[in-house]
N, C-alpha and C. Protein backbone atom coordinates (compact mmCIF):
# COMPACT_ATOMS: atom_id res chain seq x y z
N UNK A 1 0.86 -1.19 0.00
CA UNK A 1 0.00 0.00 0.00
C UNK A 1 0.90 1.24 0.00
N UNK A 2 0.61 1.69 -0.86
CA UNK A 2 1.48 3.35 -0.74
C UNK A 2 1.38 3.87 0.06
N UNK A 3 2.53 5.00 0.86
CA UNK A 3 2.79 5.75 2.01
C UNK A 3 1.10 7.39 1.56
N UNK A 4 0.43 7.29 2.64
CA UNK A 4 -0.64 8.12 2.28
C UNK A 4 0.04 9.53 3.14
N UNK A 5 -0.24 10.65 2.46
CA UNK A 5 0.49 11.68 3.10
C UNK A 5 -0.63 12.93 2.79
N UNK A 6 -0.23 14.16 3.36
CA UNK A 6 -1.15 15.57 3.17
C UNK A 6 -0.61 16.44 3.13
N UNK A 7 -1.51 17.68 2.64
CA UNK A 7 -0.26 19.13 2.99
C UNK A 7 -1.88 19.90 3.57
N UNK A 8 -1.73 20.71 4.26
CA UNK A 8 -2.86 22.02 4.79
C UNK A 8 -2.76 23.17 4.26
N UNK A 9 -3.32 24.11 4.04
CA UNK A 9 -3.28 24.90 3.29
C UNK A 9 -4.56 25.79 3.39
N UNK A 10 -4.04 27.47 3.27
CA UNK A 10 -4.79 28.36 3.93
C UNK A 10 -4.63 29.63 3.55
N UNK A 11 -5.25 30.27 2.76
CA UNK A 11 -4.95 31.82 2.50
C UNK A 11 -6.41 32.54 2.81
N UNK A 12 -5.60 34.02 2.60
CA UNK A 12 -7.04 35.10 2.99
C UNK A 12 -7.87 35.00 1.72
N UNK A 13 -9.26 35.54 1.87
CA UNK A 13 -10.48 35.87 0.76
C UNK A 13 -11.16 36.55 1.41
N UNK A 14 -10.19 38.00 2.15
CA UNK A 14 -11.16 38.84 2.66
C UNK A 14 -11.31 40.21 1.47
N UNK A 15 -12.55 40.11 0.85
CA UNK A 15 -12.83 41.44 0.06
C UNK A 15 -12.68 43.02 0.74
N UNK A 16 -12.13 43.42 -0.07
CA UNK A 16 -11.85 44.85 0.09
C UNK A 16 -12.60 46.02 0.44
N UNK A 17 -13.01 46.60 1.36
CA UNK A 17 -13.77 48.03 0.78
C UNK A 17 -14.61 47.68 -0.09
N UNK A 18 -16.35 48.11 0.38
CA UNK A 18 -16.35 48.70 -0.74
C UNK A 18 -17.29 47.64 -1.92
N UNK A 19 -16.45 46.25 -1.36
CA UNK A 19 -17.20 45.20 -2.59
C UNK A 19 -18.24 44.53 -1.80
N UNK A 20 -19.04 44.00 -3.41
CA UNK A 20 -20.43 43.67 -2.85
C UNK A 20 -20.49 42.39 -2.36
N UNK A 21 -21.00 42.01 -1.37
CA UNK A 21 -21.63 40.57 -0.50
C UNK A 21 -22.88 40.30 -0.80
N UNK A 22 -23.00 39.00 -1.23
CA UNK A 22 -24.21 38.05 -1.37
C UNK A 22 -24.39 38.46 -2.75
N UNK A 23 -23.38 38.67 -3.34
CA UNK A 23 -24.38 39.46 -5.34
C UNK A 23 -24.72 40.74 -4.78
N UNK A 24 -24.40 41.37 -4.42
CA UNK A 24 -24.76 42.69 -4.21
C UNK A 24 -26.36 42.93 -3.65
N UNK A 25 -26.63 41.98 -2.96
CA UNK A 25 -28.20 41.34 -2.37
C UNK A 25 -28.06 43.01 -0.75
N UNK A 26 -26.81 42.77 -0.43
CA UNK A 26 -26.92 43.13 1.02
C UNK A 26 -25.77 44.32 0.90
N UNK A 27 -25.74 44.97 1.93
CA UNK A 27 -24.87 46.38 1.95
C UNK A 27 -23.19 45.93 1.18
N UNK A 28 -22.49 46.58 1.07
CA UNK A 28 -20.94 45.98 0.70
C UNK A 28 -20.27 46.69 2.10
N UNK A 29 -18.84 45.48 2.15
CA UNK A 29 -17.79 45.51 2.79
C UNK A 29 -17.89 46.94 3.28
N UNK A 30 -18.00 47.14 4.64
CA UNK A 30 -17.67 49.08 5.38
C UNK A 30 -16.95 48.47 6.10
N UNK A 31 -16.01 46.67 6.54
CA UNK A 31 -15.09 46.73 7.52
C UNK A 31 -15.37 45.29 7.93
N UNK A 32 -14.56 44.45 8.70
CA UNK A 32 -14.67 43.39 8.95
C UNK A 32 -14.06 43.40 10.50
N UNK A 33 -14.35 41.96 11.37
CA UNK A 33 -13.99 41.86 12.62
C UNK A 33 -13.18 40.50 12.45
N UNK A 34 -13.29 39.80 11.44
CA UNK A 34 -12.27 38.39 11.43
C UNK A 34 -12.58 38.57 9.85
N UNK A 35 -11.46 38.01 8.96
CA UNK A 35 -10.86 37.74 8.36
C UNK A 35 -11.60 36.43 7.47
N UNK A 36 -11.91 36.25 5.94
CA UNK A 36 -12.56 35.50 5.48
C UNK A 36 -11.12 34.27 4.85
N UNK A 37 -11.29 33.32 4.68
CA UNK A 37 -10.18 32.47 4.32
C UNK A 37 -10.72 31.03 3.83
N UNK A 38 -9.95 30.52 3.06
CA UNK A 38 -10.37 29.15 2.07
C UNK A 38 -9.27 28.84 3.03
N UNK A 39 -9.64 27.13 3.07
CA UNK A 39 -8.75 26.40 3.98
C UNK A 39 -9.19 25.39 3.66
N UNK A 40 -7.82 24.26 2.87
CA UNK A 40 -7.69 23.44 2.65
C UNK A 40 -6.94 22.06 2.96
N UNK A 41 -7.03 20.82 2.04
CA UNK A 41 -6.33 19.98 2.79
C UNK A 41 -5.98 19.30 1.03
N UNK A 42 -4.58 18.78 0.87
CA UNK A 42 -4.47 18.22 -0.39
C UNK A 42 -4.06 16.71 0.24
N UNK A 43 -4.64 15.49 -0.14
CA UNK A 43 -4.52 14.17 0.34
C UNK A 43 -3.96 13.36 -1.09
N UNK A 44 -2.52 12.65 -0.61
CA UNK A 44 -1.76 12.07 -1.39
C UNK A 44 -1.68 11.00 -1.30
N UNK A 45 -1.07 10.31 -2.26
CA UNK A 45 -0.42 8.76 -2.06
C UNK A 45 -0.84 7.56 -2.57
N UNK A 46 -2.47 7.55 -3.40
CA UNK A 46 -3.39 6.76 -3.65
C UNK A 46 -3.61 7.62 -5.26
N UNK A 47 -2.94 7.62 -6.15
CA UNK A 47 -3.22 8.12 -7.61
C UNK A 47 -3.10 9.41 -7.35
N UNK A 48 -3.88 10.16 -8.32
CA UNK A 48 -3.76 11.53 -8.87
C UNK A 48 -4.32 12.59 -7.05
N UNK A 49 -3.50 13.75 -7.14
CA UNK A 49 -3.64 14.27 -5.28
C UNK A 49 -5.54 14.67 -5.31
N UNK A 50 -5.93 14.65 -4.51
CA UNK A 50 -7.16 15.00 -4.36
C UNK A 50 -7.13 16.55 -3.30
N UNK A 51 -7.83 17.38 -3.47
CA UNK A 51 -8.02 18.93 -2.88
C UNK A 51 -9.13 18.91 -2.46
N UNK A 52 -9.22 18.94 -1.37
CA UNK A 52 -10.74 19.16 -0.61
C UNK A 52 -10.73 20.89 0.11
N UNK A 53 -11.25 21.76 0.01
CA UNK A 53 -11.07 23.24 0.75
C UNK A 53 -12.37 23.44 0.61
N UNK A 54 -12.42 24.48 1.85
CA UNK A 54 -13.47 25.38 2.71
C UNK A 54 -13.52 27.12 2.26
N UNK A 55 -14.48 27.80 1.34
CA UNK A 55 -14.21 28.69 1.34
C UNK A 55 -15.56 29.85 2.27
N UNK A 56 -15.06 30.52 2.71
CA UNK A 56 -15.54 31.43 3.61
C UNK A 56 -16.10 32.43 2.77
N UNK A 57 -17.28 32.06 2.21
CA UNK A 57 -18.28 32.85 0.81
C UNK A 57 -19.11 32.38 0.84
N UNK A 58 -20.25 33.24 0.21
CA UNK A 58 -21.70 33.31 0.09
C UNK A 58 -21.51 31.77 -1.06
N UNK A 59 -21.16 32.01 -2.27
CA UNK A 59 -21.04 31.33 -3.78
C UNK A 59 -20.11 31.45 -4.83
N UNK A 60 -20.37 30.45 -5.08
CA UNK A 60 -18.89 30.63 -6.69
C UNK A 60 -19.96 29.80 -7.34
N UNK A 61 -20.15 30.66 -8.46
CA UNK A 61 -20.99 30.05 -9.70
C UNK A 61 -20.44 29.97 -10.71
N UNK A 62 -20.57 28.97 -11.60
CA UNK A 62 -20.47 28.70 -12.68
C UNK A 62 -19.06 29.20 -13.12
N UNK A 63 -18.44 29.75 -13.42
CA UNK A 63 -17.57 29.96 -14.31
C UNK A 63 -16.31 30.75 -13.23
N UNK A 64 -16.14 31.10 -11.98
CA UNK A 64 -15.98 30.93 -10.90
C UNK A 64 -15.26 29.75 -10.47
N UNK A 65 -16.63 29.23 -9.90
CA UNK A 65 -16.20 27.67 -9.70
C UNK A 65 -15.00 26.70 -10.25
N UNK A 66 -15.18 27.08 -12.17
CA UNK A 66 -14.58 26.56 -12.97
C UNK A 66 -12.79 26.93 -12.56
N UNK A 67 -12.96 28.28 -12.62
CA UNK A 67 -11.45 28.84 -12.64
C UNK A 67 -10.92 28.58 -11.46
N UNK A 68 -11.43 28.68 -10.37
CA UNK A 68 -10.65 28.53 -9.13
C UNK A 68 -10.57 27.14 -8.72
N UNK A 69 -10.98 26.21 -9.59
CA UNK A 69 -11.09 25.05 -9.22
C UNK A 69 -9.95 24.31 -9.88
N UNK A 70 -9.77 24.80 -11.17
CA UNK A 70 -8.23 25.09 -11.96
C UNK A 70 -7.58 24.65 -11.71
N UNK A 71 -7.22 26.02 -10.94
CA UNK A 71 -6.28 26.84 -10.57
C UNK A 71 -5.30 26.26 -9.09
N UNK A 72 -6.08 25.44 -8.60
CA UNK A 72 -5.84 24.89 -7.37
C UNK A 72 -5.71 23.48 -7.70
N UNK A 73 -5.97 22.52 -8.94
CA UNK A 73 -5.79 21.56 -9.38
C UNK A 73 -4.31 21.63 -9.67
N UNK A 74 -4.29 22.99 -10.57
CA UNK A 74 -2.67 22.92 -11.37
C UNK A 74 -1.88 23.29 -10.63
N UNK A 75 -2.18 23.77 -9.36
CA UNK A 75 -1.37 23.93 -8.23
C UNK A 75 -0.59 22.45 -7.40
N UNK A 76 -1.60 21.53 -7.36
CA UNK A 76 -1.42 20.23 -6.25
C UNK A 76 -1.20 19.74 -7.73
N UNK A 77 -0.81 19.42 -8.88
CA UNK A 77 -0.22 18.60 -10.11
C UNK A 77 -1.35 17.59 -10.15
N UNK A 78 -2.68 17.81 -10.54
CA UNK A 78 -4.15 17.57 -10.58
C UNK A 78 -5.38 17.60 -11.35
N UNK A 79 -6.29 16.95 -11.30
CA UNK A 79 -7.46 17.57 -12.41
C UNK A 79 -8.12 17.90 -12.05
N UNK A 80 -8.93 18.80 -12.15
CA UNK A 80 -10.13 19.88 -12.00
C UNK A 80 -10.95 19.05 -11.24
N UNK A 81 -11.22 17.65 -11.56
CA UNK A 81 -12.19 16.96 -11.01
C UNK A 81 -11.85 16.18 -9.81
N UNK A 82 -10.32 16.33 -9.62
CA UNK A 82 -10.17 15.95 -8.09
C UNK A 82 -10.21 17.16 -7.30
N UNK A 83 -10.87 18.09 -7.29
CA UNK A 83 -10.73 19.39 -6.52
C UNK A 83 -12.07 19.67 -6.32
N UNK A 84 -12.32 19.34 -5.13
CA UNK A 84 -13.83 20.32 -4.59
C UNK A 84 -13.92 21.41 -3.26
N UNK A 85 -14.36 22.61 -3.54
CA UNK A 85 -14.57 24.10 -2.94
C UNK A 85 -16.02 23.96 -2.25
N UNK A 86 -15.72 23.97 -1.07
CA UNK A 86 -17.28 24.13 -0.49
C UNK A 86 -17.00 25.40 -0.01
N UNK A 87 -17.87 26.22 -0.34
CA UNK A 87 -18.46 27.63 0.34
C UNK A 87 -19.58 27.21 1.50
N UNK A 88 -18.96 27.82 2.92
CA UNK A 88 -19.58 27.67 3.63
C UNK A 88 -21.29 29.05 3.91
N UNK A 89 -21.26 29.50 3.41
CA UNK A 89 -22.49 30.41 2.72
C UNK A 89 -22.81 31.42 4.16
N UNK A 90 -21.74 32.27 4.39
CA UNK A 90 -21.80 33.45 5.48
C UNK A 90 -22.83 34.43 3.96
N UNK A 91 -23.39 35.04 4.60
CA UNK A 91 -24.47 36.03 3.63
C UNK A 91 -23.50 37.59 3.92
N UNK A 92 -22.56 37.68 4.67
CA UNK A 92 -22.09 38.84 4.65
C UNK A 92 -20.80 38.39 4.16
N UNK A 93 -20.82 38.09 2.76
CA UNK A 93 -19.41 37.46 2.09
C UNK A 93 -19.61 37.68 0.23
N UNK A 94 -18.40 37.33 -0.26
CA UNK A 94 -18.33 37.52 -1.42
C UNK A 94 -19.90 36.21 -2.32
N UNK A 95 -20.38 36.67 -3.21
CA UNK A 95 -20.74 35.50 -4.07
C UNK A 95 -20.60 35.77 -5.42
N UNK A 96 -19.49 35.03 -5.85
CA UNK A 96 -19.61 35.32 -7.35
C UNK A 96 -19.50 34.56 -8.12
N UNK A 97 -19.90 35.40 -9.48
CA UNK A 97 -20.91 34.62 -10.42
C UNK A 97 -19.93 36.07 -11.93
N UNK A 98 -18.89 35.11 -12.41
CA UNK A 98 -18.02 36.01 -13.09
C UNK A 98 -18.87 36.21 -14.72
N UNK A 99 -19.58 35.48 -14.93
CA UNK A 99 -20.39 35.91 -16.09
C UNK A 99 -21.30 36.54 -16.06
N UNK A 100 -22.00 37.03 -14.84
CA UNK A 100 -23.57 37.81 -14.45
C UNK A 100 -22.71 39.50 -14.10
N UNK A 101 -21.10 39.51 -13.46
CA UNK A 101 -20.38 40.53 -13.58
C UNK A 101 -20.08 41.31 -15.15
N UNK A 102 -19.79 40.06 -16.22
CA UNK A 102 -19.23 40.58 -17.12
C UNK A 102 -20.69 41.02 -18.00
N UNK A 103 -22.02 40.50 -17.57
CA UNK A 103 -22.85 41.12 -18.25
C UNK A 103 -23.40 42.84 -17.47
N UNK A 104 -22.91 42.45 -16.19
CA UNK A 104 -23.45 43.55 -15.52
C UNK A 104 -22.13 44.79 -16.03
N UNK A 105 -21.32 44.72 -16.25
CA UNK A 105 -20.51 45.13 -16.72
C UNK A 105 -20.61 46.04 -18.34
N UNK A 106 -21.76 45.45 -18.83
CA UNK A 106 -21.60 45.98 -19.98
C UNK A 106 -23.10 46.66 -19.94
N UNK A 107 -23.46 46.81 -18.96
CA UNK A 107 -24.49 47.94 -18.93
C UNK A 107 -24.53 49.22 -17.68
N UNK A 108 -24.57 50.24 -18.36
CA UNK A 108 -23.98 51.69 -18.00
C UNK A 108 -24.64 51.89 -16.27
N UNK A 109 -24.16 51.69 -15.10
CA UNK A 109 -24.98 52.12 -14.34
C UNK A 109 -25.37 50.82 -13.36
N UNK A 110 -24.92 50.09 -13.92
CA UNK A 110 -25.63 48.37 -13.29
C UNK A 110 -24.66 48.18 -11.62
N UNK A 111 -25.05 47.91 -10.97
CA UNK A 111 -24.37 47.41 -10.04
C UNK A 111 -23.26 46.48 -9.95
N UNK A 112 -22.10 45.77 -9.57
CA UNK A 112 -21.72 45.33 -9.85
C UNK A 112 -22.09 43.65 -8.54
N UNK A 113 -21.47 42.70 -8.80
CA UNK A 113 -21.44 41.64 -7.98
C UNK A 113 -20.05 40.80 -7.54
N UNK A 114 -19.23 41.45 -8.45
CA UNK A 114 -17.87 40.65 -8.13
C UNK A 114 -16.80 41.85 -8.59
N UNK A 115 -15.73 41.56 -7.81
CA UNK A 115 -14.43 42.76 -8.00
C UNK A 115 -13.42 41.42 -9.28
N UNK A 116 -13.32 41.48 -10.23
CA UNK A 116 -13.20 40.66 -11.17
C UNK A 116 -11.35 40.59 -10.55
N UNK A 117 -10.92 41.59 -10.26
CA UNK A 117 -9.43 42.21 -10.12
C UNK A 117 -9.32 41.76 -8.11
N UNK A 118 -10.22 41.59 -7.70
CA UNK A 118 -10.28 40.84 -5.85
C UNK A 118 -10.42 39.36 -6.53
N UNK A 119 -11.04 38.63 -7.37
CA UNK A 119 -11.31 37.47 -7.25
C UNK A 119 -9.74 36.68 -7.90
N UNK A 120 -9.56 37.53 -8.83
CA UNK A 120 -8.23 36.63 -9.72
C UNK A 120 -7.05 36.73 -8.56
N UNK A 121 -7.12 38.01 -7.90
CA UNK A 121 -6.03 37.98 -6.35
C UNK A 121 -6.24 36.67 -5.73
N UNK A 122 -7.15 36.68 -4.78
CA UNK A 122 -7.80 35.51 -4.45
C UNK A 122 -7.24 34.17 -4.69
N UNK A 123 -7.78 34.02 -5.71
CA UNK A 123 -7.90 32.26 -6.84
C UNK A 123 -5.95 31.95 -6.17
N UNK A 124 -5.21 33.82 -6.66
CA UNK A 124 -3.88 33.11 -7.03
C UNK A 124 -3.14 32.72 -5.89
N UNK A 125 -3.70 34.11 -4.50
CA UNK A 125 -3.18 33.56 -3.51
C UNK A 125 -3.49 32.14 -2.84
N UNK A 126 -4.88 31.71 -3.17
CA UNK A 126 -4.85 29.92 -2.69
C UNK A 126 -4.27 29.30 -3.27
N UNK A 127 -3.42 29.61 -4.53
CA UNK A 127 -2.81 28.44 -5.59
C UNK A 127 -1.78 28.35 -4.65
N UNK A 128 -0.92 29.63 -4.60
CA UNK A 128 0.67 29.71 -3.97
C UNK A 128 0.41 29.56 -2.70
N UNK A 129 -0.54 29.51 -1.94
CA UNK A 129 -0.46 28.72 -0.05
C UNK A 129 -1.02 27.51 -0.34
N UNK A 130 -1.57 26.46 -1.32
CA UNK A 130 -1.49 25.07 -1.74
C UNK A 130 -0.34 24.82 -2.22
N UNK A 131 0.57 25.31 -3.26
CA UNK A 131 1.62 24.90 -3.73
C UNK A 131 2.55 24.55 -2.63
N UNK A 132 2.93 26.35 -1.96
CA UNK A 132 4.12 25.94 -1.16
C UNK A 132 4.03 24.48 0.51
N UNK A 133 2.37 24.67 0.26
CA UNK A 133 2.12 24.11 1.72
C UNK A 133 2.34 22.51 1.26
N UNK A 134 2.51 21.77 -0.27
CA UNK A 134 3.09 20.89 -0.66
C UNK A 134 4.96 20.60 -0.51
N UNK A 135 5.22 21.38 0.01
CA UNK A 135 7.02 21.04 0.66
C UNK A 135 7.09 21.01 1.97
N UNK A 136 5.53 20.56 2.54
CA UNK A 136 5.79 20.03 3.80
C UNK A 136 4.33 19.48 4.12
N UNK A 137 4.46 18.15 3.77
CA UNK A 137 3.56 17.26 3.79
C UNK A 137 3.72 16.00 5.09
N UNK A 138 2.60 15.79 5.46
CA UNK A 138 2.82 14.96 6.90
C UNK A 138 1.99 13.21 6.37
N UNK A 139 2.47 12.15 7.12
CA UNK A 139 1.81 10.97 6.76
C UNK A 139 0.60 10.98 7.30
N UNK A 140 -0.34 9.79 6.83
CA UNK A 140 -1.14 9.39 7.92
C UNK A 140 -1.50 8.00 7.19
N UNK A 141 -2.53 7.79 8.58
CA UNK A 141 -2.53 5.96 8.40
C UNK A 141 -4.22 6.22 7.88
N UNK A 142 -5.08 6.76 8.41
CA UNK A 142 -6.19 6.49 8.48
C UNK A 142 -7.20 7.59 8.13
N UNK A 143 -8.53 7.35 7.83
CA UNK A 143 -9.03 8.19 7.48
C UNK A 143 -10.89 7.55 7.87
N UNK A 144 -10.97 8.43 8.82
CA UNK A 144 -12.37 8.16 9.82
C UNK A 144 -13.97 8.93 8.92
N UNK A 145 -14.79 8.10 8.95
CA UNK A 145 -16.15 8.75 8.38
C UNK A 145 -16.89 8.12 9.49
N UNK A 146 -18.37 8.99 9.36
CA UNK A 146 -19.17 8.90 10.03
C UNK A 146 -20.56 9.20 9.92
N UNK A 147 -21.95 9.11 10.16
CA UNK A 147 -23.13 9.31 10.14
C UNK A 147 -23.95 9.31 11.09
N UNK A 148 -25.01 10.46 10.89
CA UNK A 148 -25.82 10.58 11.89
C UNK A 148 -27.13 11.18 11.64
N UNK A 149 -28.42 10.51 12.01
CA UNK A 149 -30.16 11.04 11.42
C UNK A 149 -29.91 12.55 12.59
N UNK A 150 -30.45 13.02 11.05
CA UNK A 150 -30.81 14.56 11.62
C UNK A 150 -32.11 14.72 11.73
N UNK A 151 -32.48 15.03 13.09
CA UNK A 151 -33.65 15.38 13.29
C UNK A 151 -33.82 16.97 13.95
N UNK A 152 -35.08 17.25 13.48
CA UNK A 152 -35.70 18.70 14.26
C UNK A 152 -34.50 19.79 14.04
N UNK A 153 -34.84 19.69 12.63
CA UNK A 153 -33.62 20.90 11.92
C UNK A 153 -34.72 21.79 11.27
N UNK A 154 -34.31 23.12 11.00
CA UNK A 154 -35.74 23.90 10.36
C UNK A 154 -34.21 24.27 9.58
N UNK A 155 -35.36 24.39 8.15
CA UNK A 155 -34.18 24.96 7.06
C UNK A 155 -35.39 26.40 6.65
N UNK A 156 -34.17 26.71 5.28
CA UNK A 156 -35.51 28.22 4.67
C UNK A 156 -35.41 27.94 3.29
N UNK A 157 -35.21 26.01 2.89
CA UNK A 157 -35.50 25.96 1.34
C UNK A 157 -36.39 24.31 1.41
N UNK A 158 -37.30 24.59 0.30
CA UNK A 158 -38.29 23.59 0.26
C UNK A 158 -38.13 22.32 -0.40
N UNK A 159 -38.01 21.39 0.45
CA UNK A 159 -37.71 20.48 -0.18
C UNK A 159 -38.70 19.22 -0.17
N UNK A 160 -39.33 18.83 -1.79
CA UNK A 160 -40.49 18.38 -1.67
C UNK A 160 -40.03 16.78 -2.27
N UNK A 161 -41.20 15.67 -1.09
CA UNK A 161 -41.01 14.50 -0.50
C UNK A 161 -41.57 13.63 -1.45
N UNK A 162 -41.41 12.28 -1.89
CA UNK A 162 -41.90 11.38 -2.90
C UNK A 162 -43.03 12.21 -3.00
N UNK A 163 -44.26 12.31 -2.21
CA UNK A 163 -45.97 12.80 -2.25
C UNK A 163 -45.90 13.87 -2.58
N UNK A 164 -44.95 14.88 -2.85
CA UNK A 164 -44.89 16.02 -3.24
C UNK A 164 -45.29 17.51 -2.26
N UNK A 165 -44.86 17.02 -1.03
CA UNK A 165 -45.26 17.84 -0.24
C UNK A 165 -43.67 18.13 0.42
């Protein structure tokens, strides 16, 4: 069995001044009290590296998703499809959606939803704190899962049951 190993990995994705949170749904950035950050884990040793990270954002849609998902593949020597970004969905955070920018973009006056020039910062600083956090990788033996029925949870999206209720 091959030696299974990891690297951790962690940069900022705190927006600037100024830029809009949630799609521009809710006020923009006037200041922060902690610091927004993707935080990851790259797991080796078993084929091509796999990237699992946490990003501290509303959303990454579509074309978003695509690039930073990349970008952090070609970082850990990877394919796009071993790399998954969960946004943990704070509503006072970035969500973007780089094609609904570039249309909002081309009309005079439109609001905007993404700092196109904050997100490509972003993408590059998680590449280079995944890369370098790969020249110091630790073993491990094991890898623990688990399950548990959730009960008496109230959500605020509808989710309808074989009967359609």
């Amino acid at each position: 069995m091959p030696k299974l190993h990891l690297a951790t990995f962690s940069s900022d994705a705190t927006p600037p001044l100024g830029h809009p949170l949630c799609g521009g749904w809710i006020e923009p950035v006037r200041g922060y009290d902690d610091p927004l950050n993707l935080v990851g884990v790259v797991l080796m040793g078993m084929g091509a590296p796999i990237v699992l990270a946490a990003l501290d954002w509303c959303g990454l849609r579509n074309e978003a998703f695509r690039v930073w998902r990349k970008n952090l593949a070609d970082a850990a020597h990877t394919v796009p499809e071993n790399v998954e970004i969960h946004c943990v969905h704070p509503h006072n955070a970035p969500f973007a959606d780089l094609e609904a920018q570039k249309l909002l973009a081309s009309i005079p006056g439109a609001p905007a939803n993404t700092d196109l020039k904050f997100f490509d910062r972003a993408v590059k600083q998680s590449a280079e704190a995944l890369q370098a956090a790969l020249k110091n990788t630790m073993s491990f033996t094991h890898i623990g899962t688990g399950q548990a029925k959730v009960d008496q949870v109230a959500c605020n999206r509808r989710v309808l049951g074989p009967d359609g209720k």
